[in-house]
Protein backbone atom coordinates (compact mmCIF):
# COMPACT_ATOMS: atom_id res chain seq x y z
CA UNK A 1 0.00 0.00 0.00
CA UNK A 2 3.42 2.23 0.67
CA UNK A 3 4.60 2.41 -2.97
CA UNK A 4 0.87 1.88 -3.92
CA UNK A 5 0.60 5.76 -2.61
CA UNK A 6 4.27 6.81 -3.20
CA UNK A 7 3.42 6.12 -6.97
CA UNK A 8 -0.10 8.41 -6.63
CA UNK A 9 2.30 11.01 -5.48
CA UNK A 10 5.01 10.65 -6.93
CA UNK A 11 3.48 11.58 -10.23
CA UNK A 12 1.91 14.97 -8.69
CA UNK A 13 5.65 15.94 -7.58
CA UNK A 14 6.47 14.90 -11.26
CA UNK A 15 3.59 17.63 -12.34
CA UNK A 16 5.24 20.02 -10.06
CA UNK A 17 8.87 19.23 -11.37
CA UNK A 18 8.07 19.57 -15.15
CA UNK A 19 6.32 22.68 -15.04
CA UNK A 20 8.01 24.16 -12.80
CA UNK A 21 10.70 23.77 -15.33
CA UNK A 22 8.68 25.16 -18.02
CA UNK A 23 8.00 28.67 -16.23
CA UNK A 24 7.28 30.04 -12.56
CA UNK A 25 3.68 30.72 -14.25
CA UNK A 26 2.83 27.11 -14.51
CA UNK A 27 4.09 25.75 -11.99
CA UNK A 28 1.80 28.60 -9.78
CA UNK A 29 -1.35 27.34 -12.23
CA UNK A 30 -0.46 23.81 -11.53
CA UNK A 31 -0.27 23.99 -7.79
CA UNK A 32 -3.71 26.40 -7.50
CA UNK A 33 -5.55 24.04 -10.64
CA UNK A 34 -4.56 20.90 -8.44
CA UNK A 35 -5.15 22.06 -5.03
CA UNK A 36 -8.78 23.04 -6.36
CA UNK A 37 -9.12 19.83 -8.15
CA UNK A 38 -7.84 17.46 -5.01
CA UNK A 39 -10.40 19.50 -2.85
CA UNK A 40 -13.63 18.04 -5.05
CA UNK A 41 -11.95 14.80 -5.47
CA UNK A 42 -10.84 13.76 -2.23
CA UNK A 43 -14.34 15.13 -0.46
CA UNK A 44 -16.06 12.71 -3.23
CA UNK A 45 -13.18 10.09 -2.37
CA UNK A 46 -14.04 9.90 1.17
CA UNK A 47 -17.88 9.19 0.10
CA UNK A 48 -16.61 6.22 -2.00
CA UNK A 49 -14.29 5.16 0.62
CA UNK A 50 -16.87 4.13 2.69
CA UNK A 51 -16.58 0.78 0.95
CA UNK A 52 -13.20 -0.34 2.71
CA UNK A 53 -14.36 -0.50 6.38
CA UNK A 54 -17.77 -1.48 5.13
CA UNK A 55 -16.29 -4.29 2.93
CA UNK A 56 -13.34 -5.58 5.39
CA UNK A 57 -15.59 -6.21 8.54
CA UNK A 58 -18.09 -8.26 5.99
CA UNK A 59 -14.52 -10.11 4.99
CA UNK A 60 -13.22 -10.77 8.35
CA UNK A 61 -17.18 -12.03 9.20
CA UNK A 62 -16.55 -14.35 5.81
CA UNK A 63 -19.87 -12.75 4.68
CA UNK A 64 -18.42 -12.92 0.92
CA UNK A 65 -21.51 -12.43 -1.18
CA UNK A 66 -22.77 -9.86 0.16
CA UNK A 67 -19.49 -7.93 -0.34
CA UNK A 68 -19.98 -7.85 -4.11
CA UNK A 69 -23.37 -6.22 -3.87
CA UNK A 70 -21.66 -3.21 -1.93
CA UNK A 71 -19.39 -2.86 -3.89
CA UNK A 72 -22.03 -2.98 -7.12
CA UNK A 73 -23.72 0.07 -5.11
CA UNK A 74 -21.00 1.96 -4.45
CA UNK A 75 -19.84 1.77 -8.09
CA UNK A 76 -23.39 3.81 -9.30
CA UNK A 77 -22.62 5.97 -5.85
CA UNK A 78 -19.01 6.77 -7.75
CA UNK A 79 -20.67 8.24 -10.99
CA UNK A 80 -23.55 9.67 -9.52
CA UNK A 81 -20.64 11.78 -7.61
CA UNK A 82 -18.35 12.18 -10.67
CA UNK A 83 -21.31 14.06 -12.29
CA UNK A 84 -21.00 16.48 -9.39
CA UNK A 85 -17.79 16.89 -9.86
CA UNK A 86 -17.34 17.32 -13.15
CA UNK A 87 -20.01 20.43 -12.89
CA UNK A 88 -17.92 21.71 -10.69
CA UNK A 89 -14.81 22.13 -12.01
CA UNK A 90 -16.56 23.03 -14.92
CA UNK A 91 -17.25 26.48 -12.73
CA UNK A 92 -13.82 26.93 -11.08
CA UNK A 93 -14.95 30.68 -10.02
CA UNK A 94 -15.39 30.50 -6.55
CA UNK A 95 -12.12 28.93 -6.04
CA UNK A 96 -10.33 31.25 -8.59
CA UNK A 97 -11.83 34.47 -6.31
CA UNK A 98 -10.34 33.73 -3.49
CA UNK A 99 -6.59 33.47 -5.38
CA UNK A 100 -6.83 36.76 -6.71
CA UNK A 101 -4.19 35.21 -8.64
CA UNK A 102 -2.70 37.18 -11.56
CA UNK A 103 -3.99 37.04 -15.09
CA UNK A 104 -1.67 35.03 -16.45
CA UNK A 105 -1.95 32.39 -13.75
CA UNK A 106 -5.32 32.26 -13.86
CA UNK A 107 -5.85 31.70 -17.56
CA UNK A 108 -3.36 28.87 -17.50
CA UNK A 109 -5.30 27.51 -14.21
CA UNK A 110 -8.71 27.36 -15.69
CA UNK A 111 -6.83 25.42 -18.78
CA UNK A 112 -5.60 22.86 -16.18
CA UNK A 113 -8.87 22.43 -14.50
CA UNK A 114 -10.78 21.60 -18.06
CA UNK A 115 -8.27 19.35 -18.83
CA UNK A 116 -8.14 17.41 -15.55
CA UNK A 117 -12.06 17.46 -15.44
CA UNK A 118 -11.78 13.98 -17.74
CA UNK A 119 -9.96 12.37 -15.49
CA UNK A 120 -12.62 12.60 -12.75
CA UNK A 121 -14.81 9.75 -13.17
CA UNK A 122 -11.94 7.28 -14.20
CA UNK A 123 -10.22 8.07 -10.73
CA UNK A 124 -13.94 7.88 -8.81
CA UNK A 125 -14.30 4.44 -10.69
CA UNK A 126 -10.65 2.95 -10.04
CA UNK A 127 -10.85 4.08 -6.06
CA UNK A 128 -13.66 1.52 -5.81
CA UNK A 129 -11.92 -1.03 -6.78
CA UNK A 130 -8.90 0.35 -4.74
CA UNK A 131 -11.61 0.13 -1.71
CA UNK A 132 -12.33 -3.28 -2.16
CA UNK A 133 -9.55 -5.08 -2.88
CA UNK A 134 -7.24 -3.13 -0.16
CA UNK A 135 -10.53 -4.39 2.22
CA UNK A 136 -9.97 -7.82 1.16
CA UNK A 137 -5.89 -7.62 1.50
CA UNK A 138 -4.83 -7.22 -1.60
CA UNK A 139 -2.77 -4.22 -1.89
CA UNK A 140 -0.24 -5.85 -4.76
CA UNK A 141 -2.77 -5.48 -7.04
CA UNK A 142 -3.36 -1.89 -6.54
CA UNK A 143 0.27 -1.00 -6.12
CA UNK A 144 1.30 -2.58 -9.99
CA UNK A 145 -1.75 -0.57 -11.07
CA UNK A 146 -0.56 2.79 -9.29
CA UNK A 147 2.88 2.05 -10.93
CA UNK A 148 1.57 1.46 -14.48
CA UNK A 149 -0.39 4.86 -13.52
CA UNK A 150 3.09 6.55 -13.23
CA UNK A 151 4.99 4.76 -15.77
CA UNK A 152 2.62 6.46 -18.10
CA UNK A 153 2.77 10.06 -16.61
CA UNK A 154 5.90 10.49 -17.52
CA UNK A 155 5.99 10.32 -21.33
CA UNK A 156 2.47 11.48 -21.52
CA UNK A 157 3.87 14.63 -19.46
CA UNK A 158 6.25 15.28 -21.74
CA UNK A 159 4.38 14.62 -24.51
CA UNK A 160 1.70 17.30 -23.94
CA UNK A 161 3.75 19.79 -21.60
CA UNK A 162 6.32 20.50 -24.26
CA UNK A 163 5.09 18.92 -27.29
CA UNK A 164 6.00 16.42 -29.08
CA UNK A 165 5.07 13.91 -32.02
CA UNK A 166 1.99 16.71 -32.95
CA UNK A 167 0.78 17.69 -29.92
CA UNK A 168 0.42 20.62 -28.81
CA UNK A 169 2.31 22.63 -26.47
CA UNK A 170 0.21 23.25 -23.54
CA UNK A 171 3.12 23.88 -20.44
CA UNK A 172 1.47 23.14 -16.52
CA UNK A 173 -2.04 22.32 -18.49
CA UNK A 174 -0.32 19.71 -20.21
CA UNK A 175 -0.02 17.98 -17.19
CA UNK A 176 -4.10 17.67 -16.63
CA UNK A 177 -4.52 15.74 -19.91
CA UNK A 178 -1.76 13.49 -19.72
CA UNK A 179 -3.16 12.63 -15.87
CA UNK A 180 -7.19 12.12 -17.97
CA UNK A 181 -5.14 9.55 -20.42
CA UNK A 182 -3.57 8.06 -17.84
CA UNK A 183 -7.01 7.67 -15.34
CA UNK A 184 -9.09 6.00 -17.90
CA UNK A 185 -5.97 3.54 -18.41
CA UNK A 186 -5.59 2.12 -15.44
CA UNK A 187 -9.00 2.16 -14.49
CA UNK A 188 -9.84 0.03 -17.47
CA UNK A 189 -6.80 -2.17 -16.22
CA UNK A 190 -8.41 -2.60 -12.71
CA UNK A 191 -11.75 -3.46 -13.65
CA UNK A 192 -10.70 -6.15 -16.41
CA UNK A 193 -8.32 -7.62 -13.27
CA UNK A 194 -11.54 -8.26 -10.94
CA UNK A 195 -13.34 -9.60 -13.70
CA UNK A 196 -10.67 -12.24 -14.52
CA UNK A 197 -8.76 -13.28 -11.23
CA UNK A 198 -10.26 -16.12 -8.92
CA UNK A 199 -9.63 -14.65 -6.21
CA UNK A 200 -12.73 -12.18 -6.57
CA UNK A 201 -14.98 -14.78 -7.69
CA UNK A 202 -16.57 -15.35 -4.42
CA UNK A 203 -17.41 -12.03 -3.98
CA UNK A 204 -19.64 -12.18 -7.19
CA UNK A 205 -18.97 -8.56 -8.37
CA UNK A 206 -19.86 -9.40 -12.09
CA UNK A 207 -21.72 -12.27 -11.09
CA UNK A 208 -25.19 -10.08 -11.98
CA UNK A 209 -26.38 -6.47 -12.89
CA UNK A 210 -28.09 -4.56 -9.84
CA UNK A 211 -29.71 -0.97 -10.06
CA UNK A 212 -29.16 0.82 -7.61
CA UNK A 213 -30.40 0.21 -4.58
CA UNK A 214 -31.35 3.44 -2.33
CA UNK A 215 -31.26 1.98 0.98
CA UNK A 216 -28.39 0.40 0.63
CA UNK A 217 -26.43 3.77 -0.82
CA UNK A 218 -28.36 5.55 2.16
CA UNK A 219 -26.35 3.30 4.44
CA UNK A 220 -23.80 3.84 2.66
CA UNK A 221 -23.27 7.50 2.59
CA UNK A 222 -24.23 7.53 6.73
CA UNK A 223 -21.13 6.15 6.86
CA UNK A 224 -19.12 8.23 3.70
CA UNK A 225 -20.65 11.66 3.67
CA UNK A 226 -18.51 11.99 7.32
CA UNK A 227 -15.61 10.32 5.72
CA UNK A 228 -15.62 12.66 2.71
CA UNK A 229 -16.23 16.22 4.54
CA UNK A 230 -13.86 15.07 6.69
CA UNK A 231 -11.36 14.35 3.48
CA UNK A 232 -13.02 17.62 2.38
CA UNK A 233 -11.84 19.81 5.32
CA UNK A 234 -8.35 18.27 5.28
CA UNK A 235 -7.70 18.91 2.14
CA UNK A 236 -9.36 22.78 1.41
CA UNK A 237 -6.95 23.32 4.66
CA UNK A 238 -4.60 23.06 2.08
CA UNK A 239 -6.32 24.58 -0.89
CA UNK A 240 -7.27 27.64 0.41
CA UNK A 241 -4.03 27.97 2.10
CA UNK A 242 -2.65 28.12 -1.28
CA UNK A 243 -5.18 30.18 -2.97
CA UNK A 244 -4.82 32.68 -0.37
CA UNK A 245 -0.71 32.61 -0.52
CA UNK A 246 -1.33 33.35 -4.45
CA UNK A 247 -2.18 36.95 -3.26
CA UNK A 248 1.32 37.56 -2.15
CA UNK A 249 2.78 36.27 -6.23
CA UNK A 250 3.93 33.57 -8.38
CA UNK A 251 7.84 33.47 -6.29
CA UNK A 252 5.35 32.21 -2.65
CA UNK A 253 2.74 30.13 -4.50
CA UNK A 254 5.75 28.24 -6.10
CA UNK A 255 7.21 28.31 -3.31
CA UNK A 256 4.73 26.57 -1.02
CA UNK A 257 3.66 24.30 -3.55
CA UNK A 258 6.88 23.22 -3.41
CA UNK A 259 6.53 22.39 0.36
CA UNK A 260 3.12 21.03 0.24
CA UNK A 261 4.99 18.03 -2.12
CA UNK A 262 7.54 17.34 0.55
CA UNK A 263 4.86 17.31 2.87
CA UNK A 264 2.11 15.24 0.28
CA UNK A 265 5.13 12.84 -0.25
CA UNK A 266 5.56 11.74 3.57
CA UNK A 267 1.46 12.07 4.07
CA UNK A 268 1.83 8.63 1.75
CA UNK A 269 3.47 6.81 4.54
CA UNK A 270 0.87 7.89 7.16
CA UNK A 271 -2.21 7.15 4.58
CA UNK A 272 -0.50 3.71 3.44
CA UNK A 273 -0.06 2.74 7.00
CA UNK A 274 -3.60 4.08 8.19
CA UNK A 275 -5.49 2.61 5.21
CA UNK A 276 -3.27 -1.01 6.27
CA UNK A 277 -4.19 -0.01 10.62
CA UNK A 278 -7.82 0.62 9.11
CA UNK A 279 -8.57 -2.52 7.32
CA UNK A 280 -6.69 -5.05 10.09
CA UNK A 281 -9.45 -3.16 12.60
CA UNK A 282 -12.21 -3.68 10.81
CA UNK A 283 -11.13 -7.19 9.46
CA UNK A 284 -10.68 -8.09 13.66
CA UNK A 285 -13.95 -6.55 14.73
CA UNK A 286 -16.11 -7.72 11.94
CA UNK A 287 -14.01 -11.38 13.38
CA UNK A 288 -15.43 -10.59 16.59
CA UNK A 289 -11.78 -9.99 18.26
CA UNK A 290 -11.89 -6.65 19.49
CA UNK A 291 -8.85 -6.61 21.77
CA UNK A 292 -7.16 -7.08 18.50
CA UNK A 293 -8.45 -4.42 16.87
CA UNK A 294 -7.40 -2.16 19.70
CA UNK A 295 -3.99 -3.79 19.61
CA UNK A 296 -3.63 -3.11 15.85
CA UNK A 297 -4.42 0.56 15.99
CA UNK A 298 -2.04 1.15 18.56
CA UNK A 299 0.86 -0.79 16.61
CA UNK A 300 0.18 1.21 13.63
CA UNK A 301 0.23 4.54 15.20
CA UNK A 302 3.76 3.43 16.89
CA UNK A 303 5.14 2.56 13.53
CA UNK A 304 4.30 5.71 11.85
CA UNK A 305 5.60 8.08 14.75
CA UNK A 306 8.90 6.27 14.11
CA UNK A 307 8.87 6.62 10.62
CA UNK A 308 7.67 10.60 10.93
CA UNK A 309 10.41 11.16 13.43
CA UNK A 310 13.08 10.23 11.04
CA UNK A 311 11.54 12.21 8.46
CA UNK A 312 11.66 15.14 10.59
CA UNK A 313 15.55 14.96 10.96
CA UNK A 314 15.94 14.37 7.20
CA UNK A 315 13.45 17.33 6.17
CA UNK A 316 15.13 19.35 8.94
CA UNK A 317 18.84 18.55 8.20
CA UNK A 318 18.32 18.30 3.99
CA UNK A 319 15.86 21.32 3.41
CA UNK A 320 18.33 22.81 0.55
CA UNK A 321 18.82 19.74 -1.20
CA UNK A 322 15.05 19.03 -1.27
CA UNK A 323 14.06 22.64 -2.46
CA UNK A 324 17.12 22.63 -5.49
CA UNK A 325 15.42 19.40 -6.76
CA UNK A 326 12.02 21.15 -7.72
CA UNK A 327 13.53 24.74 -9.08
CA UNK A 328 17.06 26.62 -9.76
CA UNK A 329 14.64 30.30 -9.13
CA UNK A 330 16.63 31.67 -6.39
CA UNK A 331 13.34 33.67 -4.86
CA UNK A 332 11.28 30.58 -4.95
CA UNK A 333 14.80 28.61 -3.08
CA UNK A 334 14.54 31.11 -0.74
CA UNK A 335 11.03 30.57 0.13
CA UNK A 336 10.58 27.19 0.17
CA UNK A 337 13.65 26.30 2.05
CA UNK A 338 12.35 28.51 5.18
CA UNK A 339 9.16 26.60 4.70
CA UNK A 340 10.88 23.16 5.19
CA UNK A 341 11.66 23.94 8.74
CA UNK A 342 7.70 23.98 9.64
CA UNK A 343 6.90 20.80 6.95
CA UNK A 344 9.17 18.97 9.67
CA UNK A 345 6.82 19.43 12.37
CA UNK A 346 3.78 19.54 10.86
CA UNK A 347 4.21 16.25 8.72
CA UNK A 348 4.89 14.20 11.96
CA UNK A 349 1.53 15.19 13.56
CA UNK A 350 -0.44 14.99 10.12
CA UNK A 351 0.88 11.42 9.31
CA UNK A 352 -0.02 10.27 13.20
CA UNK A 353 -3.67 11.74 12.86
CA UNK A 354 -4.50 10.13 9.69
CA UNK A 355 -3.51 6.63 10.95
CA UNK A 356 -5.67 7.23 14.27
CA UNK A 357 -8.64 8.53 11.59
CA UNK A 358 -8.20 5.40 9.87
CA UNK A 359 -8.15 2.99 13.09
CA UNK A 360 -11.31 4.68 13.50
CA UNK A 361 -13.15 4.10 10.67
CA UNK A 362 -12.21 0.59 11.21
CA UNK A 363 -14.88 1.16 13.80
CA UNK A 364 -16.89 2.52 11.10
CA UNK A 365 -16.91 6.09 13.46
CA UNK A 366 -16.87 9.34 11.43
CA UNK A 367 -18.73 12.17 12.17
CA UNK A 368 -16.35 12.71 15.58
CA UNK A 369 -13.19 12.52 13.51
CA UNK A 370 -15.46 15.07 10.97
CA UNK A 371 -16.33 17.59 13.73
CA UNK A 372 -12.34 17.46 15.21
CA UNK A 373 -11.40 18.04 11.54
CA UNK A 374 -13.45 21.28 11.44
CA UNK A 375 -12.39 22.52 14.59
CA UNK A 376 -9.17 21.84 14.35
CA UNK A 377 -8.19 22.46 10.77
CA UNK A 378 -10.39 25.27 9.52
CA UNK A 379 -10.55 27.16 12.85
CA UNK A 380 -7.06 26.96 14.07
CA UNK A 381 -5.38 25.80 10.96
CA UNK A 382 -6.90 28.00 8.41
CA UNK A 383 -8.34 31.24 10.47
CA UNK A 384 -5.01 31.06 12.34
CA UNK A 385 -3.05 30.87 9.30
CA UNK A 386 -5.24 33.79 7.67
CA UNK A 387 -4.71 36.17 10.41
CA UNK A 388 -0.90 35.25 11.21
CA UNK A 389 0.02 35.24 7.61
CA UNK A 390 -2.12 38.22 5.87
CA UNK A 391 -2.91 39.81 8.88
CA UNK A 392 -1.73 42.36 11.82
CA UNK A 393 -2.10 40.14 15.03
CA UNK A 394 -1.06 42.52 18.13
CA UNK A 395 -1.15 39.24 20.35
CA UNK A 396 1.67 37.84 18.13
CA UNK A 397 4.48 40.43 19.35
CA UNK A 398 4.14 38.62 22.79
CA UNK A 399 5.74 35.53 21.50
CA UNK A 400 8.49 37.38 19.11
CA UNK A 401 6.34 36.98 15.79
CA UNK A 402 6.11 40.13 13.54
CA UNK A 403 2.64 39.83 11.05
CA UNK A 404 2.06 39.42 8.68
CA UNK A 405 3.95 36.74 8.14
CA UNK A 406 3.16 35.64 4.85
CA UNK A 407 3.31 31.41 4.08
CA UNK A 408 5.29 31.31 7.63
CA UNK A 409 2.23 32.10 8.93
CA UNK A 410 0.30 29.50 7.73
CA UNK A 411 2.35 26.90 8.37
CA UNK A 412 2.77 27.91 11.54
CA UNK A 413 -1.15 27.58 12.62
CA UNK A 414 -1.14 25.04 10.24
CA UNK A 415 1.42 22.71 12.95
CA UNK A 416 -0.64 23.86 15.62
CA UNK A 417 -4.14 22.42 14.32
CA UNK A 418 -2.32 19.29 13.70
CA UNK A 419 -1.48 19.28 17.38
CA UNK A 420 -4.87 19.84 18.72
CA UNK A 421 -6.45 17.05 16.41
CA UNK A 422 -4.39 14.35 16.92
CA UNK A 423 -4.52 14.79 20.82
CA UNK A 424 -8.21 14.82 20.51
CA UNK A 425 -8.54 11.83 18.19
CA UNK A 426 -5.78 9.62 20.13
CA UNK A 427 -7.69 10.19 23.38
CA UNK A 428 -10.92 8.79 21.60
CA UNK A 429 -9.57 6.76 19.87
CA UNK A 430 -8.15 5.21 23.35
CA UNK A 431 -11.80 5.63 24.97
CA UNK A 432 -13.80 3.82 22.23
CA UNK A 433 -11.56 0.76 21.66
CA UNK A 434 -10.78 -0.17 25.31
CA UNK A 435 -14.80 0.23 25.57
CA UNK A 436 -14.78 -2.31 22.84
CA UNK A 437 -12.03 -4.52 24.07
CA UNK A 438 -14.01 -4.71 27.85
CA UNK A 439 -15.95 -8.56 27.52
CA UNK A 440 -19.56 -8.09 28.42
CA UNK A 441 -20.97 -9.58 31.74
């Protein structure tokens, strides 16, 4: 599941690198187009989702049949939301208000964000798959798939970002078609594979058409409309962090797209992990061992603090290196690398959060996890952020800071949200499975 999510991001720091070799310009309408298009995708993600924890506890409880109904349901769920979210990145405004990003940028974003719209229901499609067969412990599937995925980035990339062979020229843009090519791919690959391998046979995906089915997509979006605000607030954190940076030029939004990658690329670790702590919990519980399921949540949060710690050192103690690899623009170095010393921090409290979020859902609990989320990351993280880094916050003299203090400043609240949630969640998380784990009398 590790180089299953490594390979998902690797090819958005490939976007990243490749324009941002083409011009400061694109790689600024690159990061804005994909922080606006990850915003709709991952909240419609997180609704889709739903199908891991509901599909694992049905496969640890060797309730097989049933599994390939869900996941027949959650298929018409996945285009019914694609339509959504085709409509709107069709109407980017909203999003492209709050930039106030230069003309130039701005043009070249709205390019991006019709070109990536294609890709939408391919990706909506192949994460259903990725749901099931990551419920049912298959991950090697979905990692040769992911790799394929990037394998094909790269010429396609070139291919459409330069130009090449008679295509046309498009710069950051080029990087949305290539990524629609390469969606509709590999989720043609996917589908073919669960049609054909034994292994799914039992399940009985293809075994017969079903309509959809309204209760059981009500049931199913109890469960995934709190998984996919809560994928929603994560990520606009982000988003509007960046579309509010753009304000302050094309040098900062580079510049802290740059360190969202670093951060994104260690994020993979904690989601690979907590996807892997998610499905072991539900796979126990739904095997009626629930002192197991505590006992696997707690190993998987141990393993990622270890792994986040030594990412911390390495971020801290390689920050120039890191930067040089995306860009030779000395103002967008000099940004980024200051940046690098707060994506230490913050990624080793992100990555530990997601994995407790996961062991939760194992539970299938979401809406607490939702309402942290909101608390947490758009009231600290993002209103913090706003008023330390575009604002004048007299407060912030008391501890030394001088505001506004531009992308600092988010990045700064940003750590501190990341604090507060995963306290919050690791204490719950600690109340609700030792409830669980207590035998009944």
């Amino acid at each position: 599941m590790l180089v299953a999510q490594l390979a998902v991001i690797a090819s958005g720091v490939l976007d990243t690198i490749m324009s941002g070799r083409y011009s400061a310009v694109d790689l600024a309408a690159v990061g804005i187009g994909a922080s606006v298009y990850f915003s709709i995708f991952i909240g419609l993600l997180g609704v889709v989702q739903a199908l891991s924890p509901i599909a694992a506890q049905l496969f640890g409880g060797k309730h097989y049949e049933r599994i390939g109904e869900e996941t027949r349901q959650t298929a018409w769920l996945a285009l019914g939301l694609a339509a959504l979210g085709v409509a709107l990145l069709a109407h980017p405004e909203p999003f492209l208000r709050l930039s106030s990003a230069p003309p130039e940028v701005e043009a070249k974003t709205r390019a991006y964000l019709q070109g990536i719209a294609w890709a939408l229901p391919a990706m909506l499609l192949f994460r259903v798959f990725f749901a099931l067969t990551t419920a049912v412990s298959r991950p090697r599937a979905v990692m040769l798939i992911n790799l394929v995925y990037f394998a094909l980035k790269v010429p396609l990339n070139a291919l459409f970002i330069y130009g090449a062979l008679g295509a046309p020229e498009l710069g950051g843009p080029g990087c949305a078609v290539a990524t629609a090519i390469a969606s509709w791919l590999i989720c043609a690959i996917a589908w073919v594979y669960c049609a054909k391998h034994p292994f799914y046979a039992p399940f009985g995906v293809f075994s017969r058409w079903s309509w959809p089915d309204w209760r059981a997509i009500w049931a199913h979006l109890r469960l995934g409309v709190p998984m996919g605000l809560s994928f929603f607030v994560e990520v606009t954190s982000f988003t509007f962090m960046a579309l509010f940076l753009a304000r302050l030029g094309a040098a900062t939004s580079a510049g802290h797209q740059i360190a969202s990658n670093a951060t994104a690329v260690v994020y993979m670790f904690g989601l690979a992990i907590g996807n892997a702590t998610g499905v072991l919990t539900a796979q126990a519980l739904g095997a009626g061992d629930p002192r197991e399921a505590r006992h696997t949540g707690l190993i998987g949060m141990g393993i990622m603090f270890a792994i986040s710690a030594c990412a911390a050192v390495t971020i801290l103690l390689g920050a120039h290196r890191i930067v040089f690899l995306y860009t030779h623009d000395g103002a967008v170095i000099a940004i980024a690398t200051r940046l690098m010393a707060f994506v230490a921090f913050y990624q080793l409290f992100d990555t530990a959060q997601v994995v407790i979020v996961n062991a939760l859902r194992g539970y299938k609990i979401a809406l607490i996890p939702m309402l942290v989320y909101t608390l947490a990351l758009w009231g600290i993280g993002l209103g913090g952020g706003y008023a330390l880094g575009l604002g004048h916050v007299a407060a912030a003299g008391a501890l030394g800071l001088a505001t506004p203090m531009g992308a600092s400043g988010f990045w700064l609240a940003g750590v501190a949200s990341l604090v507060v949630a995963a306290g919050i969640l690791f204490a719950y998380f600690i109340r609700v499975s030792g409830e669980r784990a207590i035998p009944a009398r």
